[in-house]
Each structure stands twice: as C-alpha cells, then as structure tokens.
Protein backbone atom coordinates (compact mmCIF):
# COMPACT_ATOMS: atom_id res chain seq x y z
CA UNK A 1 36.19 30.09 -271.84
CA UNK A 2 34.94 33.46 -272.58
CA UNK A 3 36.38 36.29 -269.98
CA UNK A 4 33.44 38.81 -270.12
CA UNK A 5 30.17 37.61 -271.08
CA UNK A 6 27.76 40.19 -271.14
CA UNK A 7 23.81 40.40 -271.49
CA UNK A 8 20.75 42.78 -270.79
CA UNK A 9 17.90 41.48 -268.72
CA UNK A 10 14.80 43.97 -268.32
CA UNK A 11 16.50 47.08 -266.59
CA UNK A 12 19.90 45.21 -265.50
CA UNK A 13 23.36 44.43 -267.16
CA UNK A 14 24.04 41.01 -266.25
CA UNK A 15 26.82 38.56 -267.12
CA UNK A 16 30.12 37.34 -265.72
CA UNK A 17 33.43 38.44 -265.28
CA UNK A 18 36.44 36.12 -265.11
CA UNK A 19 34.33 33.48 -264.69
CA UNK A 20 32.32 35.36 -261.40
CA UNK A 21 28.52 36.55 -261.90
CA UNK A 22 27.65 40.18 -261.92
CA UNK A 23 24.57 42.73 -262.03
CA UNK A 24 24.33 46.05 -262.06
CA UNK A 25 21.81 48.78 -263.33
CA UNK A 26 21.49 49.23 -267.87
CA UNK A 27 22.30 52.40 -269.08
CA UNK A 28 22.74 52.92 -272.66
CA UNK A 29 26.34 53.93 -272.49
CA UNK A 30 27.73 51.59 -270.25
CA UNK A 31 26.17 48.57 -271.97
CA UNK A 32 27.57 49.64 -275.45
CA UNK A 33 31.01 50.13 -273.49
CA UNK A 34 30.80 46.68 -272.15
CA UNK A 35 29.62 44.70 -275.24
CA UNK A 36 32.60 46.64 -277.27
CA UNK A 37 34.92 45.03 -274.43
CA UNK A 38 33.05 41.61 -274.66
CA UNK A 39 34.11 41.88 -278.09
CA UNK A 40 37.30 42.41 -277.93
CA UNK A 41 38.33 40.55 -275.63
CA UNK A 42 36.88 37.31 -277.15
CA UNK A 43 39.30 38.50 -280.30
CA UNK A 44 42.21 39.31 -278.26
CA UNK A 45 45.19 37.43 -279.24
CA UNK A 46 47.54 37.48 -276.29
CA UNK A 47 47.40 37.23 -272.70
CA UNK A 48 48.73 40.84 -272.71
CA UNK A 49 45.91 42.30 -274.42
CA UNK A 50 43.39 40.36 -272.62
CA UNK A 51 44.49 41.90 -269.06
CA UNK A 52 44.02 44.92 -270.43
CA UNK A 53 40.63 44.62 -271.85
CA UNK A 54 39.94 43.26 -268.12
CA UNK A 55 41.32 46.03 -266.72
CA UNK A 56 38.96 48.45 -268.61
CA UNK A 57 35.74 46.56 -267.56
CA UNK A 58 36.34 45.64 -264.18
CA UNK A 59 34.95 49.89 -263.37
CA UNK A 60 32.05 48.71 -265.21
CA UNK A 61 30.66 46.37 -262.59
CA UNK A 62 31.62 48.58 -259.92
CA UNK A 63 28.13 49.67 -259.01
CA UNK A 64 28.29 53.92 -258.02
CA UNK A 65 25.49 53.46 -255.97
CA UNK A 66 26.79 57.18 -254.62
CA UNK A 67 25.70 58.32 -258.16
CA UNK A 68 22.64 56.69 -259.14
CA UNK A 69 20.78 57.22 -255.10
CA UNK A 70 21.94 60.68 -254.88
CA UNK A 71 21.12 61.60 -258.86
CA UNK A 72 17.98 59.46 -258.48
CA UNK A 73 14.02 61.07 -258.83
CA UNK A 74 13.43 61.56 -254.79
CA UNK A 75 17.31 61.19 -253.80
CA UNK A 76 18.47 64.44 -253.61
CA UNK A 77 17.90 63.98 -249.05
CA UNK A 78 19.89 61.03 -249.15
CA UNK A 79 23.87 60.62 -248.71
CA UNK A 80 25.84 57.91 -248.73
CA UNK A 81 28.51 57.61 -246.61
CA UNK A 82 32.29 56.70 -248.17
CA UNK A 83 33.60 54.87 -245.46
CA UNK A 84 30.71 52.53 -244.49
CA UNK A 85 28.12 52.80 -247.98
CA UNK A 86 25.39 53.59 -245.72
CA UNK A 87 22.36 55.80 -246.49
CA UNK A 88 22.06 58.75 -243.71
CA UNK A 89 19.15 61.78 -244.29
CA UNK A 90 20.66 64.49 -245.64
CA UNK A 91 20.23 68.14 -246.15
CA UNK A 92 22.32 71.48 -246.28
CA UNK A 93 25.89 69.62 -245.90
CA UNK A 94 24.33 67.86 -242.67
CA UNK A 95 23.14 64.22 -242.52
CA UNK A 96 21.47 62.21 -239.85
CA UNK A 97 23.58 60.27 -237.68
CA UNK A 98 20.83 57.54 -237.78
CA UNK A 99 21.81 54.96 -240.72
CA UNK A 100 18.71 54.11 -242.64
CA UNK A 101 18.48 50.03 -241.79
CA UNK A 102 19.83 48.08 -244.50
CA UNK A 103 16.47 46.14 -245.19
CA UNK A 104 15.00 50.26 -246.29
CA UNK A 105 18.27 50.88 -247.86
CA UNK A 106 17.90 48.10 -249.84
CA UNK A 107 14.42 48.83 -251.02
CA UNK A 108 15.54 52.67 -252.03
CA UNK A 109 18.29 50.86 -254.54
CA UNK A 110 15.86 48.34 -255.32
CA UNK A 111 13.39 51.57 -256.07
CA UNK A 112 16.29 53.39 -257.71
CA UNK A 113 17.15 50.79 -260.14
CA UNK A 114 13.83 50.47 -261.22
CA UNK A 115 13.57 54.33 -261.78
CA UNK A 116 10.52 54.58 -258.95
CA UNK A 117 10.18 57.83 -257.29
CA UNK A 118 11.89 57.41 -253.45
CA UNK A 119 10.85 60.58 -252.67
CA UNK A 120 7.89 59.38 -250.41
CA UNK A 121 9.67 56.18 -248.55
CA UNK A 122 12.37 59.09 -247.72
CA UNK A 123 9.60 60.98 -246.47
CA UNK A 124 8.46 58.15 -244.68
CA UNK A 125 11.55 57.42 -242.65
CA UNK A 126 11.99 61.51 -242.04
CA UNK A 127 8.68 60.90 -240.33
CA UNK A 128 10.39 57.99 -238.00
CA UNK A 129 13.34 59.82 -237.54
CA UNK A 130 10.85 62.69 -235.43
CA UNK A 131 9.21 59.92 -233.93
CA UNK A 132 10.30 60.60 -229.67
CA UNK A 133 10.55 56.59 -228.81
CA UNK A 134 13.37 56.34 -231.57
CA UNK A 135 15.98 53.39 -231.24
CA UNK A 136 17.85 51.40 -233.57
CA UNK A 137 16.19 48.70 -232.39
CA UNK A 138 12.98 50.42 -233.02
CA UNK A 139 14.05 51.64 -236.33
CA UNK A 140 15.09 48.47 -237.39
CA UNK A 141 11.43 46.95 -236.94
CA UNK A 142 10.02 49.64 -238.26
CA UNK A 143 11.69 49.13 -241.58
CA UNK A 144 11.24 45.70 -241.63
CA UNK A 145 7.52 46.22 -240.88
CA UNK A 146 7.14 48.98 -244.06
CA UNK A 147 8.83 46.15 -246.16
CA UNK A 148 7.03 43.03 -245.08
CA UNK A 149 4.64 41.65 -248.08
CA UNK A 150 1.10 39.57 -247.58
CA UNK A 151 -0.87 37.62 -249.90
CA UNK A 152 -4.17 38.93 -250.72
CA UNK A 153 -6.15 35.78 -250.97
CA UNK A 154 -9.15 37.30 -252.67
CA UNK A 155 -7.00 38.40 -255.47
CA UNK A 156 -5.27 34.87 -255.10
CA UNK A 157 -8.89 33.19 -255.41
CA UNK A 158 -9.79 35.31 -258.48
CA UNK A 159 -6.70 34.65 -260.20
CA UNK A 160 -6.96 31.13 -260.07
CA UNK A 161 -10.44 30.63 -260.12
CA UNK A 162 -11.40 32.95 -262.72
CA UNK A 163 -8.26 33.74 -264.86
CA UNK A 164 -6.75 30.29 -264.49
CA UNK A 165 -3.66 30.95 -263.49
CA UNK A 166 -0.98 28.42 -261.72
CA UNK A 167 -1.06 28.93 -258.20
CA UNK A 168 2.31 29.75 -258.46
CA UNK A 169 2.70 32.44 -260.32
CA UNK A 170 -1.32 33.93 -259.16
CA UNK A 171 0.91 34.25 -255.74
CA UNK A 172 3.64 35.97 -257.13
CA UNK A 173 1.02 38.76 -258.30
CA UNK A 174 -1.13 38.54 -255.64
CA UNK A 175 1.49 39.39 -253.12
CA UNK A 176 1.58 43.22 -251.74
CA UNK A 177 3.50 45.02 -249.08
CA UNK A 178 1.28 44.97 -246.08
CA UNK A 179 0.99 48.65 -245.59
CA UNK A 180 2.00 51.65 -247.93
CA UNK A 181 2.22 54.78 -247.59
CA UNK A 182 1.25 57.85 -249.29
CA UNK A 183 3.17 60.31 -251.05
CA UNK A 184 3.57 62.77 -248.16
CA UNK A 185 5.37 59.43 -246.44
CA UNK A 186 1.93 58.74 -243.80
CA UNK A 187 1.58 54.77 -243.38
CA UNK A 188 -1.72 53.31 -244.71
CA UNK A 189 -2.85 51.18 -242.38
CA UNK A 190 -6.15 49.32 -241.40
CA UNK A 191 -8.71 49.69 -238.24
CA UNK A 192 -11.40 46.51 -237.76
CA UNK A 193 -14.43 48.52 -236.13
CA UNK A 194 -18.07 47.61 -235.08
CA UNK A 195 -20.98 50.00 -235.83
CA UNK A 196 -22.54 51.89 -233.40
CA UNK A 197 -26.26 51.14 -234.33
CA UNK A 198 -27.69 52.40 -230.87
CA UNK A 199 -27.78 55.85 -228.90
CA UNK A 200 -29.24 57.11 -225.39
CA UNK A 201 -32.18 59.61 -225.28
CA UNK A 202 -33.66 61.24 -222.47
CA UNK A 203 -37.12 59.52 -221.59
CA UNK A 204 -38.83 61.01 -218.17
CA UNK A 205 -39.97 57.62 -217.72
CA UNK A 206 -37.27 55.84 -216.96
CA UNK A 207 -35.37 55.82 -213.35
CA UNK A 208 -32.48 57.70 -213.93
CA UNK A 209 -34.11 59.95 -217.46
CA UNK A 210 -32.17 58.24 -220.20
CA UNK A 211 -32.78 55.45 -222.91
CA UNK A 212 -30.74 53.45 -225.22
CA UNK A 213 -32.84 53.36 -228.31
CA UNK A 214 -31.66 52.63 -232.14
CA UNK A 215 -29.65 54.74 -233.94
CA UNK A 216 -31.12 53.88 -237.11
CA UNK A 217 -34.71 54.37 -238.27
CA UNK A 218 -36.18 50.78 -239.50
CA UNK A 219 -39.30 49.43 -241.46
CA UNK A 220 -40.65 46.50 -239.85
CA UNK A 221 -42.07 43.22 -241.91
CA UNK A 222 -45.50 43.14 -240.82
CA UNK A 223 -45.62 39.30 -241.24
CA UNK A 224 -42.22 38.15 -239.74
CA UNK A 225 -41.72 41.39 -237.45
CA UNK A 226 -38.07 41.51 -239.12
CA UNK A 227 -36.33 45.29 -238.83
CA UNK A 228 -35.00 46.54 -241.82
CA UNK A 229 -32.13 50.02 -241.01
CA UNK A 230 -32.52 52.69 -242.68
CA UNK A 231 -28.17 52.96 -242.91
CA UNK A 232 -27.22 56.67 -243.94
CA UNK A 233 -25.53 56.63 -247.50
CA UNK A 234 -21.97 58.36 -246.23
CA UNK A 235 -19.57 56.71 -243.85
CA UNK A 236 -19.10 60.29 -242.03
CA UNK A 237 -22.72 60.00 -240.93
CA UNK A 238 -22.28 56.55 -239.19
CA UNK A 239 -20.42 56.03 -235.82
CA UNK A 240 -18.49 53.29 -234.92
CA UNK A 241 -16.12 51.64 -231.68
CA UNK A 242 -13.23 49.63 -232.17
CA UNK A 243 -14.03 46.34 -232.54
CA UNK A 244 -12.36 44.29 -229.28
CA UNK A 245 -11.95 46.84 -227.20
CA UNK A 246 -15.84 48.72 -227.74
CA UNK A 247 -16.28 50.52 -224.63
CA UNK A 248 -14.17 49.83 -222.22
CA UNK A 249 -10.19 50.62 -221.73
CA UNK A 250 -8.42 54.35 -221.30
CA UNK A 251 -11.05 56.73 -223.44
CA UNK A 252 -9.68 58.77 -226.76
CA UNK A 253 -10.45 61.42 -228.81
CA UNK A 254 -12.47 61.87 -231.91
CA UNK A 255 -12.28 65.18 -232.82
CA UNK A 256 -13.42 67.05 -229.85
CA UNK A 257 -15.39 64.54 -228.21
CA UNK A 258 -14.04 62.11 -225.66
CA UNK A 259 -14.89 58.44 -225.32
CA UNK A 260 -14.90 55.20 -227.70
CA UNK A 261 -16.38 56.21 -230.92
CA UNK A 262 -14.72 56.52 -233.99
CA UNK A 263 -16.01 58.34 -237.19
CA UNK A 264 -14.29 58.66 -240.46
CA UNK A 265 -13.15 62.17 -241.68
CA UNK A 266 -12.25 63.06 -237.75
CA UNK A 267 -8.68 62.49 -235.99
CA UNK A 268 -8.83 59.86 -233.54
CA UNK A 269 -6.24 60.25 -230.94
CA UNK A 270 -4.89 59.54 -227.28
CA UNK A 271 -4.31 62.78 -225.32
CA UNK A 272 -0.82 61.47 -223.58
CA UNK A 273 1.89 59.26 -224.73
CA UNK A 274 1.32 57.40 -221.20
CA UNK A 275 -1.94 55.61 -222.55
CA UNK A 276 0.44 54.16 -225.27
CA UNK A 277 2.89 51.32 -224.19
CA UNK A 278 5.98 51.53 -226.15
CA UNK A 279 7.50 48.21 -225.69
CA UNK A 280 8.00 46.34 -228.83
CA UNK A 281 8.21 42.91 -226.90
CA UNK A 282 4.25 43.15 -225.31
CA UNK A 283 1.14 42.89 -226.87
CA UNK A 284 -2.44 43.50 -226.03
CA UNK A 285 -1.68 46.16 -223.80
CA UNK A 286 -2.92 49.69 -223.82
CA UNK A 287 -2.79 52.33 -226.96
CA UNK A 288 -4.38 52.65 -230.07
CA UNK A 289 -3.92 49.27 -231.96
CA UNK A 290 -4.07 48.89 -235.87
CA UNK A 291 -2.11 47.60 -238.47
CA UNK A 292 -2.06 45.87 -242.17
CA UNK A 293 -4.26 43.03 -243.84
CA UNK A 294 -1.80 40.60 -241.77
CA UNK A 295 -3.05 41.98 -238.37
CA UNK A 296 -6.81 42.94 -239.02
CA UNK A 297 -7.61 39.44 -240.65
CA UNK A 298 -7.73 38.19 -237.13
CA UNK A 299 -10.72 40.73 -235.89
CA UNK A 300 -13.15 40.78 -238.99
CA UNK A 301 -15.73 39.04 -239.27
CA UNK A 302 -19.69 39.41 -240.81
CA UNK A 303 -20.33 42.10 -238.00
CA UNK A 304 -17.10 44.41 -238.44
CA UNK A 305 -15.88 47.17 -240.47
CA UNK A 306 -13.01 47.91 -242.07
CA UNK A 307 -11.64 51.53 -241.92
CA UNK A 308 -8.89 52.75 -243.92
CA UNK A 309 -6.26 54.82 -241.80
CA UNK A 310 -3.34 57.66 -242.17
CA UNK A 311 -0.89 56.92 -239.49
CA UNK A 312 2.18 59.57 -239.21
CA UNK A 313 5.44 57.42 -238.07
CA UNK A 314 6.38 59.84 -235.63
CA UNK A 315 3.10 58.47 -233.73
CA UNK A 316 4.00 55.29 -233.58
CA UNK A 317 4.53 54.41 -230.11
CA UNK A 318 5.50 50.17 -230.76
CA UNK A 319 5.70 47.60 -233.22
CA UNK A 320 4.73 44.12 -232.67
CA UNK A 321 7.64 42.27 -232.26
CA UNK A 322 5.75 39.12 -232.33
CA UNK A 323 4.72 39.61 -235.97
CA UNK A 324 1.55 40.02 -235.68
CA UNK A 325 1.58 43.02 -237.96
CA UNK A 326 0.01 45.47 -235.15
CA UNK A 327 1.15 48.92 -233.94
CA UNK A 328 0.14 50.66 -231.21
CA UNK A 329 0.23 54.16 -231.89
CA UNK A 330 -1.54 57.71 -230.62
CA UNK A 331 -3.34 59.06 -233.17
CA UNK A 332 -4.24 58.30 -237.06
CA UNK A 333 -7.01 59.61 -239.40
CA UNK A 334 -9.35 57.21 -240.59
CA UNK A 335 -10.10 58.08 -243.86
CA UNK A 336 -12.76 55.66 -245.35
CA UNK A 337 -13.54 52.00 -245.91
CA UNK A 338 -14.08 49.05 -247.69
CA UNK A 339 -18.07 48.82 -246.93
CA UNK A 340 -19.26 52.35 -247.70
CA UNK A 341 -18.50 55.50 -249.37
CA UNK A 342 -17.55 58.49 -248.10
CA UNK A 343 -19.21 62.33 -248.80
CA UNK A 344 -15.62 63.48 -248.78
CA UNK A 345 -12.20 63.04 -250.52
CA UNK A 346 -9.10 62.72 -248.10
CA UNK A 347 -6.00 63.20 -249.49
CA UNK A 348 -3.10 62.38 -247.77
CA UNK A 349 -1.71 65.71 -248.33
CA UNK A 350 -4.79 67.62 -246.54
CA UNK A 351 -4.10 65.25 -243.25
CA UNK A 352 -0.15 65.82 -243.68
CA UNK A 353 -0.24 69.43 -244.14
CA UNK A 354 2.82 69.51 -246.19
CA UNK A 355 4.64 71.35 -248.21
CA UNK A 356 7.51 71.35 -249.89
CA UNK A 357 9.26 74.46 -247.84
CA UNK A 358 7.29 72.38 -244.53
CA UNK A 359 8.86 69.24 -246.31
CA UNK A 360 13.01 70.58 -245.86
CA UNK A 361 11.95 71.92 -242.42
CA UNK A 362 11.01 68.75 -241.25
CA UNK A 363 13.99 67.13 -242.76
CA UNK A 364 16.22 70.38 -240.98
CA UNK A 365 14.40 69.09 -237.79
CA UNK A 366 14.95 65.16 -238.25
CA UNK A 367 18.62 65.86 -238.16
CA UNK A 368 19.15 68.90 -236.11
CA UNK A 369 19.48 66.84 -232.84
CA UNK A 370 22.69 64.34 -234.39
CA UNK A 371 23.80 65.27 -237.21
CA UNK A 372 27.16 64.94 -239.70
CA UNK A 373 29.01 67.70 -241.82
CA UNK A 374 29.42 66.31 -245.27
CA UNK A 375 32.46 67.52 -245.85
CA UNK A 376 34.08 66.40 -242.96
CA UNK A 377 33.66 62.88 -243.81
CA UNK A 378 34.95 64.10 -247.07
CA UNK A 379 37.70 65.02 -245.43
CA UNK A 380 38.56 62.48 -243.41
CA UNK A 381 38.13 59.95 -246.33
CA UNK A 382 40.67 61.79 -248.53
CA UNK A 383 42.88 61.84 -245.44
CA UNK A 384 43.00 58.17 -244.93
CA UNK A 385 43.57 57.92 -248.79
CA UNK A 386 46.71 59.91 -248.42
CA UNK A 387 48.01 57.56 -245.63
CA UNK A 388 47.58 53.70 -247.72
C-alpha cells in the first residue's frame, strides 16, 4: 500500500498520507515537492528511507492558514491567533478581542483558497463589530445569517424547464446566499412595499378642507369605465408604504419627512434605537423589518413591490432567531427594485461614504474599545514554547 498518494483537484492538493485523507490549498511549488516525495517513497527500499521521506511531507499537509489569510487579496486586517487559530480584526499591532465566529471564519478560508477578494466580508464584520447591541450571541447569528444560502426557484424553473437540466444539479446552481453585500461591506437586503397610488388635496367643499384623490392621472375606457394610471417612468417619482405595516405603527423618516412613506434614492430611518426591539428571540414587534428572498417571499404578492436595500450592520438592531430570515434594523437606503427603473445610479460606495483612509479609521474604531497587542501574544506563545 502506497504511503503518500498524491493528486490535484481544481484549486486543492488532495490525497492521503499513511493511509489518512488530506486537503489543502495547490500551489505550484508545493505540489511538485509532494509528487517528488510520492515518488520516492513508492521507490524507497527500506523502512529507513521510507520514514524519512514521511518525515519530509508530513509539513506539507500542515495547512499555514497564518500565511495564506494574512498574505491573502483583502487579508492584510485579519490575524490569526497562535494559541487558539482564531481570526480577530486587526490593525497597527492591535486586534479585536471579538473572535470572528467560526461559521465567517470558515467562509474567509473558504474565500482565500479560492483566491476571492475578502476584503469586503472583512469590511462587513468591521461594520458589526461598531454595531452598539454587540454580543457573541448576536455575532454568532449574524454570521450565520450572512452565510445562509436560498434557492431561487425562478432560476430553478428556468433551468429545468428550459435548459433541461436534472433537478439536481439545476439546484446546486440555482442556490445563492440570501443576502450579499457590497464591496464597502453594506448588506443587500430586500423591502416588500405597496404603492402609494392616492394623496389628500385641499377641497373647500368638504367638512374638514381636505380630499383623498389619486395620485396618478388615468384615461378612462369610455365603454367599460376601466382607469388606466398614468405610472411615472422612474421609481424616485413614485411613493410607497411598507407593505404590512402601511400606516399605522411608530412613524419613520424618509429623508426629512416624517410618517410611513418610503421612496427610493432617500434614507429611511427610525429617529431612536427605542422604536427598534433588539431581542433576537421575538418577532413581529416594533423596528424597521426587512430581510433576504427567504423572508420577503412571505409578503409579495400581485399588489407589492420589491425594493432593493443597503443596510449598514452597525444598524442592525436583531436577527430573527426563528429563521425567518428578517432583521429589524434602524435605518437602510433603498436603492431600487425589481419592477421599475430608477433615474439614478446608487452605488454602494456613495451611501457608505468610504474611503480607504475612512476605511482603517473605522477598523482603528472597531477595536479601540477591546483590543490585543500582537506581539504580546507573540510573546507569550514563544514563552510557553520555552517551557514544553
């Protein structure tokens, strides 16, 4: 039986190694090191040699995932800690003492490995760490939530309908995270809305001077007395309310106008963190509820809108424990939609307002209230070396 079997699969070294599976990430050099060991050792001639051979590729399947995160396109904020392997925030010989959760930790080797930019999911967990309802508990939901995948079934339908694909594998490429986020690290999220197709006027001849009239101008059918709208051809001309709660509930800000209207291309946003309940564990309570193509399925219908939304992590005042896919949150920027188009381009960056200089402040800020020296740990870690 062969000792070190060795093979390449996409961007991984795989094999085994005295008779145990390994995988770890293909460079050039260390696959041509390991096939000249797989080599030799299935030519080695005593049991001598062999342990040798073993010897020199055992380091091989040591994955230096020190190295690779903190070498990586993106990684250059992120430390990993000696003593526990764990990813912290880093920046000027300080870290975070919040651990990113394993699930995100995962996702930034995952990301590594496949030579994806991390840069924005770092930026995207700096965001959290700011975030003034912070808990590991919190934390941990949070990444699960950034890392939980949906089907989209119209894709699905399409793929097997059209393109004839298995329904297995028309799932496997139909499945998407639930929410992204942008390269500035704001969550993209979704916000099921109604349209406000009415408006009060002031008419002297009714009791109290007002009237609600349409919004809309309209044609009329002269035979079948049908109304036809006159819709304008931007979404920032339209108006719209959310679509359960409409009118009623604690009143929020669009722009500079107070109430229960919503328009794209203008912050929408609670003025206190008391209209927001914070507790993961309740739903349907007060604050301003979105989420991904998990949560808003359960809202749309023929009558709704769907807005597109920039939500900052810091403003995220609870995640749906339940799984539901909804946060409740204090302010995002809806941005556009799938039913219209809009007269402007929002870029992610122009709601974020960041820069790169902004970008290592924020970071500076994330950790300033716990933080780590770097070369403490250091320290310590060569101290407990000297003492085995």
């Amino acid at each position: 039986m062969s000792q070190i079997i060795v093979n390449r699969v996409n961007d991984s070294i795989t094999g085994s190694y005295k008779g145990k599976p390994f995988g770890v990430t293909f460079s050039e050099q260390k696959y041509a090191q390991m096939k000249e060991l797989e080599s030799k050792a299935n030519a080695a001639t005593s049991m001598e040699e062999l342990a040798l051979l073993l010897e020199d590729f055992e380091p091989l399947i040591q994955e230096n995932y020190k190295e690779i995160i903190e070498h990586a396109k993106g990684g250059q904020h992120l430390f990993v800690n000696p003593h526990n392997g764990k990813l912290y925030l880093a920046i000027n010989g300080k870290v975070s003492s919040k651990p990113i959760p394993k699930s995100l930790a995962d996702r930034i080797i995952t990301s590594v490995e496949k030579n994806i930019d991390v840069l924005p999911l770092v930026k995207c967990w700096t965001r959290f760490l700011r975030n003034p309802w912070y808990t590991d508990a919190k934390a941990k939901l949070f990444a699960e939530y950034i890392n939980t995948t949906d089907v989209n079934t119209d894709l699905y339908n399409k793929l097997v309908d059209k393109e004839g694909l298995t329904p297995e594998v028309a799932s496997a490429r139909a499945t998407q995270y639930d929410v992204n986020f942008t390269e500035e690290g704001l969550l993209v999220t979704l916000k099921v809305v109604r349209e406000v197709d009415w408006k009060f006027v002031s008419d002297d001849t009714q009791p109290n001077g007002v009237k609600k009239v349409d919004r809309f101008a309209f044609e009329v059918d002269e035979f079948s007395g049908l109304k036809t709208y006159k819709k304008p051809e931007f979404m920032e001309q339209r108006v719209f309310e959310p679509a359960v709660q409409k009118q009623s509930g604690d009143s929020f800000f669009s722009d500079d106008y107070e109430g229960h209207i919503i328009r794209v291309g203008k912050a929408v946003y609670l003025d206190s963190w008391d209209k927001v309940n914070t507790d993961d564990s309740h739903s349907c309570v007060k604050g301003i509820h979105l989420g991904g193509s998990r949560y808003v399925r359960n809202f749309q219908d023929d009558d709704t809108i769907t807005l597109t939304c920039f939500v900052d992590p810091m403003f995220i005042g609870a995640i749906d424990k339940a799984g539901t896919g909804a946060l409740r949150v204090l302010k995002f920027f809806p941005y556009g939609s799938f039913q219209g188009i809009t007269k402007s381009i929002y870029h992610s960056s122009q709601y974020a307002q960041l820069t790169d200089a902004e970008y290592s402040k924020l970071i500076e800020e994330a950790v300033e209230a716990s933080q780590q020296d770097v070369d403490k740990i250091a320290a310590d870690l060569e101290e407990k070396k000297n003492l085995l």
